[in-house]
Protein backbone atom coordinates (compact mmCIF):
# COMPACT_ATOMS: atom_id res chain seq x y z
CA UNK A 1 -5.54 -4.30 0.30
CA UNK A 2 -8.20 -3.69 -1.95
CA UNK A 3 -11.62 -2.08 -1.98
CA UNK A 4 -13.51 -5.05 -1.26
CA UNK A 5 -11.19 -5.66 1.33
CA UNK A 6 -12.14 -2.50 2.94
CA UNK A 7 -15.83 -2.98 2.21
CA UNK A 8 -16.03 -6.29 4.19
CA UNK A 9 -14.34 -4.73 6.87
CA UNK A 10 -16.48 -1.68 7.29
CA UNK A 11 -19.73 -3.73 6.97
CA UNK A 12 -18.59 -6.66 9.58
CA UNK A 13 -17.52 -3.67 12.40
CA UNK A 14 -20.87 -1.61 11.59
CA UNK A 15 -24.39 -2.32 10.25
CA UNK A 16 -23.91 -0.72 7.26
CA UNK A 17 -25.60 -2.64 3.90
CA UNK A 18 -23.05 -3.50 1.53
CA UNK A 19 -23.45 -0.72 -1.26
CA UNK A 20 -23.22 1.94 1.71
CA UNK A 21 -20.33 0.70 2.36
CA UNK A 22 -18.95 0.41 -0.57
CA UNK A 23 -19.41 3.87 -1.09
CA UNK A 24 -17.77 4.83 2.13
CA UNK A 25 -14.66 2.53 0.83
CA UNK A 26 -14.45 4.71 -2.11
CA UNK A 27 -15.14 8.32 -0.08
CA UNK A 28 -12.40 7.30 2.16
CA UNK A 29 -9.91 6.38 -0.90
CA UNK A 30 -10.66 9.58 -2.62
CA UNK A 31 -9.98 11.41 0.70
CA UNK A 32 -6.62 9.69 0.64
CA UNK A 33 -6.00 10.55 -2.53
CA UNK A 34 -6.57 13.71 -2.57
CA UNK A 35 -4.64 14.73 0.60
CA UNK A 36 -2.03 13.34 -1.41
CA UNK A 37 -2.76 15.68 -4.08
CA UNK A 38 -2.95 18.66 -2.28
CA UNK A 39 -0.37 18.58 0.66
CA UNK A 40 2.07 15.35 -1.45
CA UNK A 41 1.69 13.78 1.96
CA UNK A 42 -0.72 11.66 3.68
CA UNK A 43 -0.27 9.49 7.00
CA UNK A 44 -1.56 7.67 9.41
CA UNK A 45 -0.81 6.81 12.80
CA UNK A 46 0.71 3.50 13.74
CA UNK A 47 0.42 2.87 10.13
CA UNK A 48 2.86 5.02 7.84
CA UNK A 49 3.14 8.01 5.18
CA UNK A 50 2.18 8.24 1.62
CA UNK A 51 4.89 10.94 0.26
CA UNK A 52 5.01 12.01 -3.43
CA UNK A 53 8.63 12.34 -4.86
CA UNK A 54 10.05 13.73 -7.68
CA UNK A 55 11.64 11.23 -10.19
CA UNK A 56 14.14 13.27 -12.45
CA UNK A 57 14.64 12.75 -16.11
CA UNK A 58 17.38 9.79 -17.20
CA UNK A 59 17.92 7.02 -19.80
CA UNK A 60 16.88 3.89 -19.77
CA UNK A 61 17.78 0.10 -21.85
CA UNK A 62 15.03 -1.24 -23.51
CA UNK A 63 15.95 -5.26 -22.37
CA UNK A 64 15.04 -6.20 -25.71
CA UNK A 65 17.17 -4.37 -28.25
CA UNK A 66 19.51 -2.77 -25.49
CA UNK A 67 19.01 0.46 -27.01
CA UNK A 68 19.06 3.64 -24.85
CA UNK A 69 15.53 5.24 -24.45
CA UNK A 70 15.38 8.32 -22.70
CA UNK A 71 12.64 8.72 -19.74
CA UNK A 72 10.49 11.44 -18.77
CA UNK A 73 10.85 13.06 -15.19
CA UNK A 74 7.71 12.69 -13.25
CA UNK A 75 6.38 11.54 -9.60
CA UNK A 76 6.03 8.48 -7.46
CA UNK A 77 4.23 7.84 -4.09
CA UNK A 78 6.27 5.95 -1.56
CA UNK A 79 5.19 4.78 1.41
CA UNK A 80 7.03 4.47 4.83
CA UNK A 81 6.03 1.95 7.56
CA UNK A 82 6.01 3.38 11.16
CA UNK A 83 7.60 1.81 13.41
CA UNK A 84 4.69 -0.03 15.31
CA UNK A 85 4.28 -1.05 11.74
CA UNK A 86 7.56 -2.46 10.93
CA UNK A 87 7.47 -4.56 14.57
CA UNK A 88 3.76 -6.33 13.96
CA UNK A 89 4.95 -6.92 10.51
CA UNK A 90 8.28 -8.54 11.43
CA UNK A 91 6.70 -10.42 14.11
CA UNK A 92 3.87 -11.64 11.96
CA UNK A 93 6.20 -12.52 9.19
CA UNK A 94 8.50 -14.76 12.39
CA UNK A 95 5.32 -16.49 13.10
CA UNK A 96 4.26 -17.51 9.72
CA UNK A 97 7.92 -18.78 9.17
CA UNK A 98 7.66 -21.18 12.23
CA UNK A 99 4.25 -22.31 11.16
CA UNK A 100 5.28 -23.22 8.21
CA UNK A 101 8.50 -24.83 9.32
CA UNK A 102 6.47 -27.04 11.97
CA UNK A 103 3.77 -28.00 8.71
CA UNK A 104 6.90 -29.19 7.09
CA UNK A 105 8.32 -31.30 9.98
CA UNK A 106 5.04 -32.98 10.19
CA UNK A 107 4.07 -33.70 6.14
């Protein structure tokens, strides 16, 4: 998803002009973000959860000279499909396999 993505969207379901909502893609991003800043948790209904995690410090190969390099601890955000997510998704992902089964059959 981007934020043109979410731009069309908003301006198809309202009568918004583009650059107002544009900026309402990008108020509702920054929201997002920083809930995730300030609680390291963010989620929506029938959607999922943002959650930051700790990543602790380790080594690492480089895949070119296979030398150990040591990394940094820091963060990540992971995100969690609900389960009303999980079932569209799976069912969406069933129906684009038999579409493109049945294209195949008849090419």
């Amino acid at each position: 998803m981007s934020k043109k993505f979410l731009t069309d969207v908003i301006q198809n379901s309202t009568e918004m002009t583009g650059a107002a909502a544009g900026r309402l893609a990008a108020d509702l991003i920054a929201a997002i973000k920083n809930e995730i800043i300030e609680n390291g948790r963010f989620s929506l209904p029938d959607f999922g959860s943002f959650t930051v995690r700790e990543t602790p410090k380790r080594t690492a190969l480089n895949p070119r000279t296979g030398e150990k390099v040591a990394v940094k601890a820091g963060a990540t955000v992971r995100f969690k499909a609900s389960p009303s997510l999980k079932v569209a998704a799976f069912a969406g992902a069933k129906k684009a396999k038999r579409k493109a089964a049945k294209s195949a059959k008849a090419g």
